[in-house]
N, C-alpha and C. Protein backbone atom coordinates (compact mmCIF):
# COMPACT_ATOMS: atom_id res chain seq x y z
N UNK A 1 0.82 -1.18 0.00
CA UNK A 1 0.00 0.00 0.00
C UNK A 1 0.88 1.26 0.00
N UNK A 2 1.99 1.32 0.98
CA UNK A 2 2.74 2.43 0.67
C UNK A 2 3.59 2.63 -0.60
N UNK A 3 3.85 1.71 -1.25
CA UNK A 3 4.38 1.80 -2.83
C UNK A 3 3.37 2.35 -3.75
N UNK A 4 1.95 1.95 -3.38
CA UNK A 4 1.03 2.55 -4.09
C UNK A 4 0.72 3.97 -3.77
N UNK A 5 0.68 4.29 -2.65
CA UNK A 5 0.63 5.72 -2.09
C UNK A 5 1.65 6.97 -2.81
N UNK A 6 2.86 6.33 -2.47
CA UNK A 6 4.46 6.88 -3.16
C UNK A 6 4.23 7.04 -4.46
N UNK A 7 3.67 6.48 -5.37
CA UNK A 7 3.34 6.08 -6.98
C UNK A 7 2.36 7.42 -6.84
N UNK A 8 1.66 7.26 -6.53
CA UNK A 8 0.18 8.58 -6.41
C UNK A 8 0.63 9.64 -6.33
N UNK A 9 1.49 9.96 -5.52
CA UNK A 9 2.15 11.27 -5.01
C UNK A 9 2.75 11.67 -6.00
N UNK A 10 3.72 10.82 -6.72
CA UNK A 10 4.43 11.26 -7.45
C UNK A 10 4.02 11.28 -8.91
N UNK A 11 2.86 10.24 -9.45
CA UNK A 11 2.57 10.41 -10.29
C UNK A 11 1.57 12.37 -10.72
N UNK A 12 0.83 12.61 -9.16
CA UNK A 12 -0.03 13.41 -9.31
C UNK A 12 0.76 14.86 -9.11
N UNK A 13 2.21 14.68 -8.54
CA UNK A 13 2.62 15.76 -8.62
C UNK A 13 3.02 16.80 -9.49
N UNK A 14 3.18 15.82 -10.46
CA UNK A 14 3.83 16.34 -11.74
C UNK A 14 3.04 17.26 -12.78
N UNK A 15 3.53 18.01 -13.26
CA UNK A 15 2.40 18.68 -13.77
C UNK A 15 1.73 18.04 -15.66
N UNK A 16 0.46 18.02 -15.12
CA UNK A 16 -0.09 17.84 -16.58
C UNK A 16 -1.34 18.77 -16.80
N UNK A 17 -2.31 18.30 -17.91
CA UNK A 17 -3.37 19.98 -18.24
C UNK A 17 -4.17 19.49 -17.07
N UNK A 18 -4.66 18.93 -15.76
CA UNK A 18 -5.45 19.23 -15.43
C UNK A 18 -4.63 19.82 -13.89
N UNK A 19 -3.55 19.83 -13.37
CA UNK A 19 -3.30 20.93 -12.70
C UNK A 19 -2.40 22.31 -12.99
N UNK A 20 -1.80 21.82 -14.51
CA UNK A 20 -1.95 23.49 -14.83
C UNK A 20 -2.96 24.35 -15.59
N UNK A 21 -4.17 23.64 -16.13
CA UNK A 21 -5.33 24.59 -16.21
C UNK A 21 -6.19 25.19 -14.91
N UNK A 22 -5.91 24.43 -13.78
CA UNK A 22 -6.57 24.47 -12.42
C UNK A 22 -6.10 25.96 -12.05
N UNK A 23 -4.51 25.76 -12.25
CA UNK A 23 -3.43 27.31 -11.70
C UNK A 23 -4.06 28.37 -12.63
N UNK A 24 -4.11 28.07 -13.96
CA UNK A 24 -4.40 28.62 -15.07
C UNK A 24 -6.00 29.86 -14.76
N UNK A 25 -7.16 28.74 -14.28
CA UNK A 25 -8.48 29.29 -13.87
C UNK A 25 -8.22 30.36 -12.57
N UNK A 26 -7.62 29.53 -11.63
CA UNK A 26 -7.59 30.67 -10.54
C UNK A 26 -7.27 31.54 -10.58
N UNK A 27 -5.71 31.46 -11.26
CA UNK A 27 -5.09 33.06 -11.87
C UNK A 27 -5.96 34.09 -12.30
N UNK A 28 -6.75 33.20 -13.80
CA UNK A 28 -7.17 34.19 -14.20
C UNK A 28 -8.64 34.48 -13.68
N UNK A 29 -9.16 33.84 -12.90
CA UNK A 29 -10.76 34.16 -12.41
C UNK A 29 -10.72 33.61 -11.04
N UNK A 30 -10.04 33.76 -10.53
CA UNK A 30 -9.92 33.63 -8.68
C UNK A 30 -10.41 32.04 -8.15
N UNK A 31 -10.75 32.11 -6.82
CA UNK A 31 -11.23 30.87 -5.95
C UNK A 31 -11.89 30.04 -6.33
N UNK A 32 -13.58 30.76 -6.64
CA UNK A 32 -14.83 30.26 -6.38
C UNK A 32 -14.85 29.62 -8.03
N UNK A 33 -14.71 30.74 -9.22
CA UNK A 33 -14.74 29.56 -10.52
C UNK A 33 -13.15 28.46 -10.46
N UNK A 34 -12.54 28.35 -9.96
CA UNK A 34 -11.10 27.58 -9.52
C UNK A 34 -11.49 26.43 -9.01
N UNK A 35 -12.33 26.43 -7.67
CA UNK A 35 -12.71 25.55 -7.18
C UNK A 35 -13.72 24.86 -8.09
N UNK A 36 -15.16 25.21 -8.62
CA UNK A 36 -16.24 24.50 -9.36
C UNK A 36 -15.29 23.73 -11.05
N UNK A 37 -14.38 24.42 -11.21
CA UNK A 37 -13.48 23.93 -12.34
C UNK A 37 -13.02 22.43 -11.83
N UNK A 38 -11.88 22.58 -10.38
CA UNK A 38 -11.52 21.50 -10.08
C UNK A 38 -12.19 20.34 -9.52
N UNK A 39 -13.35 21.02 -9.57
CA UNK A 39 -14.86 19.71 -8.76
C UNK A 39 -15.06 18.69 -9.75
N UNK A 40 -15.02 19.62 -11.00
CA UNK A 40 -15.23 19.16 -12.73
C UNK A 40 -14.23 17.99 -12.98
N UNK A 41 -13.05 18.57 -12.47
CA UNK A 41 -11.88 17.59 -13.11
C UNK A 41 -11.58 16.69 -12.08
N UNK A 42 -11.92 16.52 -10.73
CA UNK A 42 -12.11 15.60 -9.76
C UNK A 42 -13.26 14.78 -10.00
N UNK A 43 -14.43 15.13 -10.64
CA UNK A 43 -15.56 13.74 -11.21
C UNK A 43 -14.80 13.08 -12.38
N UNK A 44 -14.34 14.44 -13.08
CA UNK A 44 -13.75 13.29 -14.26
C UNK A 44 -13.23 12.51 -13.97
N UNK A 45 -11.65 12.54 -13.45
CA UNK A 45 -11.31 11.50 -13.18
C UNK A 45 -11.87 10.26 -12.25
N UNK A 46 -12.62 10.47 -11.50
CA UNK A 46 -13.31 9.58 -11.17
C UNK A 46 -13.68 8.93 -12.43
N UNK A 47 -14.38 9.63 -12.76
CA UNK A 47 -14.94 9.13 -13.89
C UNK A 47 -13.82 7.91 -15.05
N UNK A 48 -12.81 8.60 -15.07
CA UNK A 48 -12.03 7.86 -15.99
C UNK A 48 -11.46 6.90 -15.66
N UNK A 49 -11.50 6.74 -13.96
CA UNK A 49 -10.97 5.51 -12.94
C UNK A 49 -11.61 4.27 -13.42
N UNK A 50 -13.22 4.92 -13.08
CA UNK A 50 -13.90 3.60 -13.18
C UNK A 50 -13.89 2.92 -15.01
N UNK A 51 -13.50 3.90 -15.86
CA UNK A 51 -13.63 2.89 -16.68
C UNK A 51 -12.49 2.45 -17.08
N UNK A 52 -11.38 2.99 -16.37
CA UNK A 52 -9.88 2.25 -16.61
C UNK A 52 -10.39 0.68 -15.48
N UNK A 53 -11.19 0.71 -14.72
CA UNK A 53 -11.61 -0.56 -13.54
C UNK A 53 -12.09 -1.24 -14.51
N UNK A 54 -13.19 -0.97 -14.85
CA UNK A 54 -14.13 -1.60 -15.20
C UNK A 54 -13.69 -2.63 -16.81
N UNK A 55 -12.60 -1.79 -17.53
CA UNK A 55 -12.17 -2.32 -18.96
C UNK A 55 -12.62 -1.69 -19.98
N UNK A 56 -13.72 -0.69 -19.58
CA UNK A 56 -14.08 0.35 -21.11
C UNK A 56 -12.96 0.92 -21.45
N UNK A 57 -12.17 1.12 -21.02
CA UNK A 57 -11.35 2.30 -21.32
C UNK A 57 -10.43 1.40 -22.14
N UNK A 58 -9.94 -0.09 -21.71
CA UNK A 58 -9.25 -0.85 -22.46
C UNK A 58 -9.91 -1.24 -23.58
N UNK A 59 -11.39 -1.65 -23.68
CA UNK A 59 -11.65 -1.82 -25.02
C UNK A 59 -12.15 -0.62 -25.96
N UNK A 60 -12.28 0.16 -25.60
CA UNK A 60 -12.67 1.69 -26.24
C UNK A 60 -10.79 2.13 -26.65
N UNK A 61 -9.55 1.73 -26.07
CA UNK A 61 -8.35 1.94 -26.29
C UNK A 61 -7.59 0.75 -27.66
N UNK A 62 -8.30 -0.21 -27.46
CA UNK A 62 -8.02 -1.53 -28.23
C UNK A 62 -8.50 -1.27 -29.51
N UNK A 63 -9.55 -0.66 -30.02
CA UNK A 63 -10.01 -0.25 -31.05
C UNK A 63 -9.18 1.04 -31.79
N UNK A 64 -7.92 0.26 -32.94
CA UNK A 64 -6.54 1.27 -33.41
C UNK A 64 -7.20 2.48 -33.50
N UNK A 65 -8.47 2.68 -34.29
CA UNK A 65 -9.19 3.66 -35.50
C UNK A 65 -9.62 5.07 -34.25
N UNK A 66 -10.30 4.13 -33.60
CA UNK A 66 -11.15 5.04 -32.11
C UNK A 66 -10.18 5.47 -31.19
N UNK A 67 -8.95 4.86 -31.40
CA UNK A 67 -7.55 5.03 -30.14
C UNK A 67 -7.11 6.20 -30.72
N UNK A 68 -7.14 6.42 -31.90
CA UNK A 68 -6.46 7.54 -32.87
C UNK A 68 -6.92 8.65 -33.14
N UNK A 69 -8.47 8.52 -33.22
CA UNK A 69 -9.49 9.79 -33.54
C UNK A 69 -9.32 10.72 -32.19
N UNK A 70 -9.91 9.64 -30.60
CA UNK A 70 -9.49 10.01 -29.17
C UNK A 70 -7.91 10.75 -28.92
N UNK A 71 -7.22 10.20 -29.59
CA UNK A 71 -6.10 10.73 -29.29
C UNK A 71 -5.29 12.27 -30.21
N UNK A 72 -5.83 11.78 -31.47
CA UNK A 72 -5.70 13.22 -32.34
C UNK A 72 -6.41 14.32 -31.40
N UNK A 73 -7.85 14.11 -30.84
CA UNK A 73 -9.18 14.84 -30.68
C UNK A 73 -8.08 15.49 -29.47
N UNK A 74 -7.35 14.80 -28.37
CA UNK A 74 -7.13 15.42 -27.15
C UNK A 74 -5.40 16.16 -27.79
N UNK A 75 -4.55 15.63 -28.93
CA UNK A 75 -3.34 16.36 -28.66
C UNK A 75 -3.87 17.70 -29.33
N UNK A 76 -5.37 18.01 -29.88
CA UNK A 76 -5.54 19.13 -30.54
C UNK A 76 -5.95 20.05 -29.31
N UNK A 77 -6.53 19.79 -29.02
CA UNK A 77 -7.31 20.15 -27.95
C UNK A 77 -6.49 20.89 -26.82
N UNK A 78 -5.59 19.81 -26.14
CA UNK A 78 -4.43 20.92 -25.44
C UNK A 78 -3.51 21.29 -26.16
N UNK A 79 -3.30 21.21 -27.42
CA UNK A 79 -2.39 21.92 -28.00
C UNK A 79 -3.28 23.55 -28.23
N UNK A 80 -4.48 23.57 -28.51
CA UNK A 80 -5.61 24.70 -28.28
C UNK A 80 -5.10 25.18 -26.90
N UNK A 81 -5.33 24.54 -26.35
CA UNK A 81 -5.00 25.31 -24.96
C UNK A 81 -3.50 25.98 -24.44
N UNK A 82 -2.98 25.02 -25.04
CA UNK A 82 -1.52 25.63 -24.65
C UNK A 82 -1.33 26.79 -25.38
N UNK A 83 -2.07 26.56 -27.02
CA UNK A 83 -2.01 28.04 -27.66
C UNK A 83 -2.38 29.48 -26.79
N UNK A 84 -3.56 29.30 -25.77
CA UNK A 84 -4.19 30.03 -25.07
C UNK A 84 -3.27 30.81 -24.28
N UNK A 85 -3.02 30.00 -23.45
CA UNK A 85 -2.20 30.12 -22.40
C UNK A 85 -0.93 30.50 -22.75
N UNK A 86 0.16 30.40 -24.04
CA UNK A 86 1.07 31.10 -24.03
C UNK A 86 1.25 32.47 -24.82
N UNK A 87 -0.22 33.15 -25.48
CA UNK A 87 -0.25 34.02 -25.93
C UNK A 87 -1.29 34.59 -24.98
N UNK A 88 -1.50 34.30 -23.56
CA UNK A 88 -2.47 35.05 -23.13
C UNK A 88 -2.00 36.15 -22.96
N UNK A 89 -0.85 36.69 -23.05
CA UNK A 89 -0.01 38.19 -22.40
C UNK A 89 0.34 38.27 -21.16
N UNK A 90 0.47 39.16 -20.10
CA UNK A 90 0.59 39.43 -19.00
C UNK A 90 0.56 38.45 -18.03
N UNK A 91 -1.09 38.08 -18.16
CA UNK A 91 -1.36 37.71 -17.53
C UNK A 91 -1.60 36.25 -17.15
N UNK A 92 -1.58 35.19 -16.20
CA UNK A 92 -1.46 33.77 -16.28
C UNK A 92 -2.67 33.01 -17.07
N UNK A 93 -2.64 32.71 -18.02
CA UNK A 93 -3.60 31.92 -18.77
C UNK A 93 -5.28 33.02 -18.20
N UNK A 94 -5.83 32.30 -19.47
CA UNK A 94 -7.23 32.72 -20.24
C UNK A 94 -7.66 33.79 -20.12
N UNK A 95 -6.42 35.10 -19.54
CA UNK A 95 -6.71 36.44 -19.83
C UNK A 95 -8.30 36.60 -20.70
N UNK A 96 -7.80 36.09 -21.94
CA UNK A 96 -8.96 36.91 -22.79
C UNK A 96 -10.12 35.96 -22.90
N UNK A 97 -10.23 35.36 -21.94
CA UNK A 97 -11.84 34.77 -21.61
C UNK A 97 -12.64 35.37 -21.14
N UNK A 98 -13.66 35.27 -21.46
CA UNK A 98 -14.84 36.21 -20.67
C UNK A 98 -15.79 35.72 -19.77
N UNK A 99 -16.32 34.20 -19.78
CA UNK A 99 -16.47 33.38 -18.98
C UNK A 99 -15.60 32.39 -18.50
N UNK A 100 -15.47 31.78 -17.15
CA UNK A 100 -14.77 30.92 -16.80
C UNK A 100 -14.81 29.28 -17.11
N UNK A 101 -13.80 28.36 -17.22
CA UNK A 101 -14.24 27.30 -17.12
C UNK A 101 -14.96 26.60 -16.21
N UNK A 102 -16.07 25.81 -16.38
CA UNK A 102 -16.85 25.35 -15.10
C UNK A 102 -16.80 23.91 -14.61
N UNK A 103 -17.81 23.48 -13.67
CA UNK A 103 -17.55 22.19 -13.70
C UNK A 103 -17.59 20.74 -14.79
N UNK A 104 -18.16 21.76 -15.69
CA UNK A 104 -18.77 20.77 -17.29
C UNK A 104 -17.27 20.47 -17.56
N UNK A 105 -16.69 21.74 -17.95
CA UNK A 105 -15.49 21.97 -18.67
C UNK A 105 -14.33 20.93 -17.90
N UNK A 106 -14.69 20.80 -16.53
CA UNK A 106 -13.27 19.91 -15.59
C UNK A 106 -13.34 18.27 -16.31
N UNK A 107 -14.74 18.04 -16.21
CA UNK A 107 -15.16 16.90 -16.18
C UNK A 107 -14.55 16.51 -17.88
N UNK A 108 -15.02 17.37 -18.79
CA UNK A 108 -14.59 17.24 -20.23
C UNK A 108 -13.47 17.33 -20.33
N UNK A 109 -12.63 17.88 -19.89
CA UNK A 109 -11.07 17.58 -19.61
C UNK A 109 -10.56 16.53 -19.35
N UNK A 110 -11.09 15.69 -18.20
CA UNK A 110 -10.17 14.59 -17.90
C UNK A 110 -10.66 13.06 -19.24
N UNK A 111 -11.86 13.58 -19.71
CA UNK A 111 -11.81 12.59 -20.60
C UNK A 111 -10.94 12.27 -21.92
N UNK A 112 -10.36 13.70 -22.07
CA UNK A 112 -9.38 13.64 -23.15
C UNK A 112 -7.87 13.80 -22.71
N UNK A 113 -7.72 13.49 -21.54
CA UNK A 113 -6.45 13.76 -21.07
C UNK A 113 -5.98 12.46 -20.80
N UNK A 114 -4.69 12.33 -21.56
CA UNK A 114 -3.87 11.38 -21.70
C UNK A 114 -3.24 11.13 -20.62
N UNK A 115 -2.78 11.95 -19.55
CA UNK A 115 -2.03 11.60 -18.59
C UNK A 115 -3.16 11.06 -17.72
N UNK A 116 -4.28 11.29 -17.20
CA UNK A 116 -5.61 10.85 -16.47
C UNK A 116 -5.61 9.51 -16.76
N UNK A 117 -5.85 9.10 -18.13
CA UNK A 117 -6.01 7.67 -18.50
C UNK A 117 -4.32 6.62 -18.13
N UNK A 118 -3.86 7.29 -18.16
CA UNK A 118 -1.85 6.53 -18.35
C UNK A 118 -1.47 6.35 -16.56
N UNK A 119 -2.09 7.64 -16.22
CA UNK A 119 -1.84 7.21 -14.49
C UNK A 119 -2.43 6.23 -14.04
N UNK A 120 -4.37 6.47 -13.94
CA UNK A 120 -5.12 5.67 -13.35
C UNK A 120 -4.60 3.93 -14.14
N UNK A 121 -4.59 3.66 -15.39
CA UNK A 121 -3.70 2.61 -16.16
C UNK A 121 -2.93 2.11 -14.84
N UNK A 122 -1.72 2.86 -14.71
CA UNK A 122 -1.00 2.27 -13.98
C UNK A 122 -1.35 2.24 -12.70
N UNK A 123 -2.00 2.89 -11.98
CA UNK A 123 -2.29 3.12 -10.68
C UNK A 123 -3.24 1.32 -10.19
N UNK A 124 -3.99 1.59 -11.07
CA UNK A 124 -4.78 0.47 -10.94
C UNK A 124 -4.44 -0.85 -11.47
N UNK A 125 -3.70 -1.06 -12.51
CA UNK A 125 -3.10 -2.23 -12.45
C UNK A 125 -2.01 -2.78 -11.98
N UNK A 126 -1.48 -1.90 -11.46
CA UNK A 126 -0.57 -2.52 -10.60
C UNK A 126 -0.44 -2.08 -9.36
N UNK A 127 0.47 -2.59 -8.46
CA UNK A 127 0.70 -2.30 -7.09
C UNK A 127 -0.62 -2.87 -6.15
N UNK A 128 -0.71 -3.98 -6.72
CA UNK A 128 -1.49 -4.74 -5.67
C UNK A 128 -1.10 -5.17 -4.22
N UNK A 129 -2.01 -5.19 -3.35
CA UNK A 129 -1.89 -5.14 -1.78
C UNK A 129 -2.99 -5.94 -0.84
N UNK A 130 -4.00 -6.29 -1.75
CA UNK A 130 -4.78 -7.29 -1.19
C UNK A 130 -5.58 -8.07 -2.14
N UNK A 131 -4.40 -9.33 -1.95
CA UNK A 131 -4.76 -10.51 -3.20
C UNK A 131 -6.04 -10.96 -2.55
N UNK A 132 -6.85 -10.90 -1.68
CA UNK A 132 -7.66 -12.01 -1.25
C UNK A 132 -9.69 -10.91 -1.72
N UNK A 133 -9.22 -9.63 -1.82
CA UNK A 133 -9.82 -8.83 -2.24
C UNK A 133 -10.13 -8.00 -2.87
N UNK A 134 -10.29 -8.31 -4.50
CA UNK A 134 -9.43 -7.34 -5.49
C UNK A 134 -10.79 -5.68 -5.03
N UNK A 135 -11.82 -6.32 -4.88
CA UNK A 135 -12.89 -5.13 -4.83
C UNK A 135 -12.41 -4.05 -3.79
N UNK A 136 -12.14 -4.51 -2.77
CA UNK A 136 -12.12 -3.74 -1.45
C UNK A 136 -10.60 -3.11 -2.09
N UNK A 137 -9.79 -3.61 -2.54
CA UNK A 137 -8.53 -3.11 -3.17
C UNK A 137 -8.87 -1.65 -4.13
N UNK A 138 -9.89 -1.85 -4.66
CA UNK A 138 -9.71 -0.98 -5.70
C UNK A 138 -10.38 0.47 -5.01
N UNK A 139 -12.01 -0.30 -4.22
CA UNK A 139 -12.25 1.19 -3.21
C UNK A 139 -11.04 1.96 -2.51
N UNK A 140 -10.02 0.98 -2.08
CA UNK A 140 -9.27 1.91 -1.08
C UNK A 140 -8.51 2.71 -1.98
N UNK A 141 -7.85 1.92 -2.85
CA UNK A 141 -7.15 2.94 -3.90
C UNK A 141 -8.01 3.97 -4.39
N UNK A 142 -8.85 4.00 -4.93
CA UNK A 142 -9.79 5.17 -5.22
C UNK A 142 -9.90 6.28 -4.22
N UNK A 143 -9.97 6.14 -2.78
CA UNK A 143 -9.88 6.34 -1.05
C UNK A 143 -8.46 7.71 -1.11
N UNK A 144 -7.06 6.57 -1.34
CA UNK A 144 -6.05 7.11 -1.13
C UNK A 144 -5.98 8.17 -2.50
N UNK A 145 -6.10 7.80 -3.58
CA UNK A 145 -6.30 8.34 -4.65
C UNK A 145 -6.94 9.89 -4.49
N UNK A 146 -7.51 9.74 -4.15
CA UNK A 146 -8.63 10.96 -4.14
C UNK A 146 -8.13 12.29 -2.39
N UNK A 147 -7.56 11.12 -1.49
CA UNK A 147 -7.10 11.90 -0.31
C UNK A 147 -5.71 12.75 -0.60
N UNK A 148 -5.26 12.33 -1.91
CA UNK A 148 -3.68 12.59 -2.85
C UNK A 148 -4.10 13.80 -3.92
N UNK A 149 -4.82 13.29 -4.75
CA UNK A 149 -5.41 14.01 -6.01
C UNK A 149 -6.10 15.52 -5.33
N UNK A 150 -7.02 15.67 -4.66
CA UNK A 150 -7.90 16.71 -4.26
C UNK A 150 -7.05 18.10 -3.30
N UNK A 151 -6.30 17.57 -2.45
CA UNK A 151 -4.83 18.36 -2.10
C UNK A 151 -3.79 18.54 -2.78
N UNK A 152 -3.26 18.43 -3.84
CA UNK A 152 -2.67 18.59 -4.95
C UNK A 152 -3.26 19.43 -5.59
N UNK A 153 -4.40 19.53 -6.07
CA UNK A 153 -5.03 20.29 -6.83
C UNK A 153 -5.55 21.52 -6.53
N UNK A 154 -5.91 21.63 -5.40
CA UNK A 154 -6.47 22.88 -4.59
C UNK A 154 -4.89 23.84 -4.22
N UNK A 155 -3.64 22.71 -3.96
CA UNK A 155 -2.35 23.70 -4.21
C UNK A 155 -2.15 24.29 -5.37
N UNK A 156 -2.17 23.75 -6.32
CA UNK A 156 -1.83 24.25 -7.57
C UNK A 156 -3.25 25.49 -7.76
N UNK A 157 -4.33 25.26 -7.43
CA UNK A 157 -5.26 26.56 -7.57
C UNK A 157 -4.52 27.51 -6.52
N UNK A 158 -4.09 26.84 -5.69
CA UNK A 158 -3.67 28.48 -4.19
C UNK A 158 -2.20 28.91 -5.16
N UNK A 159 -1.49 28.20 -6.67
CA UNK A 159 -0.49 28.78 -6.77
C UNK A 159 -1.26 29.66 -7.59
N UNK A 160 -2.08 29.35 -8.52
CA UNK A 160 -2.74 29.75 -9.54
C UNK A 160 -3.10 31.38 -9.21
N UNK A 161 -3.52 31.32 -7.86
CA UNK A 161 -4.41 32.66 -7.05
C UNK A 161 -3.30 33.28 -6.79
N UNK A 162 -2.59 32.74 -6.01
CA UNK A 162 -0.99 33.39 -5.73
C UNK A 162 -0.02 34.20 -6.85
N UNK A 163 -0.25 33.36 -8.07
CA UNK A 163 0.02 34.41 -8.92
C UNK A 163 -0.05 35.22 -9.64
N UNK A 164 -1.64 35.77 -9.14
CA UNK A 164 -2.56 36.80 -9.20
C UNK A 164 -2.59 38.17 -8.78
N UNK A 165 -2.41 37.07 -7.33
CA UNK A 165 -2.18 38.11 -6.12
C UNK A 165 -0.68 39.65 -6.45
N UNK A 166 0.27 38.30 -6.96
CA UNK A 166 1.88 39.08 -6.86
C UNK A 166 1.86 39.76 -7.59
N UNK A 167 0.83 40.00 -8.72
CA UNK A 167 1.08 41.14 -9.64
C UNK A 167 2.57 41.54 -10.18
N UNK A 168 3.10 40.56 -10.51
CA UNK A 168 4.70 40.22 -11.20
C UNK A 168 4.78 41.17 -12.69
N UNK A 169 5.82 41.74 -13.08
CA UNK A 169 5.52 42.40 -14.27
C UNK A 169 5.65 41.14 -15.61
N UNK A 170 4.84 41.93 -16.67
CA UNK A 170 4.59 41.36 -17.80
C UNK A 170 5.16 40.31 -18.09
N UNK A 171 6.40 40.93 -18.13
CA UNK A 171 7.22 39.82 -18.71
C UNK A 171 7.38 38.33 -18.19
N UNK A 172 7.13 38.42 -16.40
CA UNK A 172 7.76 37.07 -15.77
C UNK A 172 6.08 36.47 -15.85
N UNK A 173 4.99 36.77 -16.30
CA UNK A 173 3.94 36.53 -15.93
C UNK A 173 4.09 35.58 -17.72
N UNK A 174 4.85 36.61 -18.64
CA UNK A 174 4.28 36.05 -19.95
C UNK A 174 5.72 34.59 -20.07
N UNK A 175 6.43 34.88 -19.30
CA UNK A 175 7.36 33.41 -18.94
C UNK A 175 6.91 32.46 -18.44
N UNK A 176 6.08 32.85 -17.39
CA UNK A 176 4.92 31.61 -16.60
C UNK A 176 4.31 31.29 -17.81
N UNK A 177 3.70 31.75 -18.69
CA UNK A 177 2.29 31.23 -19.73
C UNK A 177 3.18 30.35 -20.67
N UNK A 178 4.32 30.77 -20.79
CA UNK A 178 5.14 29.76 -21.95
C UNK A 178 5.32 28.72 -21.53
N UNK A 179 6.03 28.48 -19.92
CA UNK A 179 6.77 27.79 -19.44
C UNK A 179 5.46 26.62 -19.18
N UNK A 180 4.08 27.39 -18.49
CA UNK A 180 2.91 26.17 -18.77
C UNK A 180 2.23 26.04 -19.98
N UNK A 181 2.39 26.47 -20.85
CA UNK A 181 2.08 26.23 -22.11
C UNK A 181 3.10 24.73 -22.63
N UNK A 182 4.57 25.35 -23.09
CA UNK A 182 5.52 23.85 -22.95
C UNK A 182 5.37 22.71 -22.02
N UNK A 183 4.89 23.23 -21.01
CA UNK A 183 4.31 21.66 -20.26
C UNK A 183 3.23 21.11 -20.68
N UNK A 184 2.08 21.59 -21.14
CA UNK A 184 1.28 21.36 -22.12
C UNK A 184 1.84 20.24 -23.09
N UNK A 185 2.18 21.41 -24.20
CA UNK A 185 2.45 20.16 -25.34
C UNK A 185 4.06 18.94 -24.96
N UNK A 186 4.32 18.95 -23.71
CA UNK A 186 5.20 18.05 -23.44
C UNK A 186 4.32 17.02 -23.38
N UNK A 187 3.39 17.19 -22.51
CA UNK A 187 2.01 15.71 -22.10
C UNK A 187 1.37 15.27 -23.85
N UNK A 188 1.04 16.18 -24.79
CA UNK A 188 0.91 15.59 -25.43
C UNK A 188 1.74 15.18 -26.40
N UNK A 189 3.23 15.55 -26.46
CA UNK A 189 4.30 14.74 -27.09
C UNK A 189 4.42 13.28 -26.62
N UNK A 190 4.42 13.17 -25.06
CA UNK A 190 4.23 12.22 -24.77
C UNK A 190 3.54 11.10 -25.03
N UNK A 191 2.10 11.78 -25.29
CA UNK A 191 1.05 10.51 -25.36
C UNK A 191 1.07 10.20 -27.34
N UNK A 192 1.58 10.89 -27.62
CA UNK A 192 2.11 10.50 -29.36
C UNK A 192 2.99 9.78 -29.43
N UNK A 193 3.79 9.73 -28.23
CA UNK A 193 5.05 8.89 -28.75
C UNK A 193 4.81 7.45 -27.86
N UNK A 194 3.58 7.18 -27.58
CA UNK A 194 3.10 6.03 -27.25
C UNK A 194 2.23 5.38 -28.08
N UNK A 195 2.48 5.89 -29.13
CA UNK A 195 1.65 5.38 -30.36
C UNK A 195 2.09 3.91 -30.62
């Protein structure tokens, strides 16, 4: 269980689009749309748990044609976003939005996010800890999962707000948008070169 814990931590620490769009929202639209954003992308992944559990996700992945359309659909998608975010100017991502992302938008995120599907993948198939109970195994992981994932994410919104707050000039603000923008299309270089 603590190998699985250690794996969580470190898998969730790292940054991919759903905790640097999280930093991204707060920055640019504070707490309250920050928080209903990350509520979004905390069902998703739930959401994407259970069907990495369940095997949809493996046979919806097994299908080359549908693996490819899914996967074009999401490196466009945050590559869209990363566009966003490194020409937002000044300011830390979606400056020039006028509404915020909501909880729809969290939830629609983690379904096209490659790192969501590649963690829970590994999270859940391996690092087993109770052979005599695979069910009760998978609630707790979901348990620790979620006691890991939900504090992680609410940091990255308090950096998000934080670098709101500092009112940093232009320039180091338009270095932040690049620097999470390139983390962006790093996740989806990644999930291309798992083709």
């Amino acid at each position: 269980m603590w190998a699985f814990t250690t794996a969580v931590f470190f898998l969730l620490i790292t940054p991919g689009p759903g905790v640097l769009l999280v930093a991204g929202v707060g920055s640019g639209f504070g707490f309250g749309p920050g928080t209903r954003y990350l509520w979004g992308l905390c069902a998703g992944n739930f959401l994407v748990g259970l069907a990495v559990v369940s095997g949809l996700a493996a046979v919806v992945l097994a299908t080359p044609w549908l693996r490819m359309v899914l996967l074009i659909a999401s490196a466009v998608y945050l590559c869209w976003l990363a566009w966003r975010i490194a020409t937002s100017g000044g300011r830390v991502a979606f400056s020039a939005a006028e509404r915020a992302p909501g909880f729809r938008n969290g939830i629609t995120l983690q379904f096209i996010n490659p790192k969501a599907y590649a963690v829970n993948a590994a999270l859940f198939s391996g690092f087993g800890f109770m052979t005599g109970d695979l069910a009760l195994e998978i609630v707790i992981k979901f348990l620790i999962l979620n006691a890991i994932w939900v504090p992680i994410h609410f940091l990255w919104l308090w950096l998000g707000i934080t670098l709101r707050r500092l009112d940093l000039p232009a320039r180091h603000m338009r270095a932040i948008n690049i620097l999470m923008a390139l983390s962006l299309v790093g996740v989806v270089g990644l999930a291309l070169l798992s083709l």
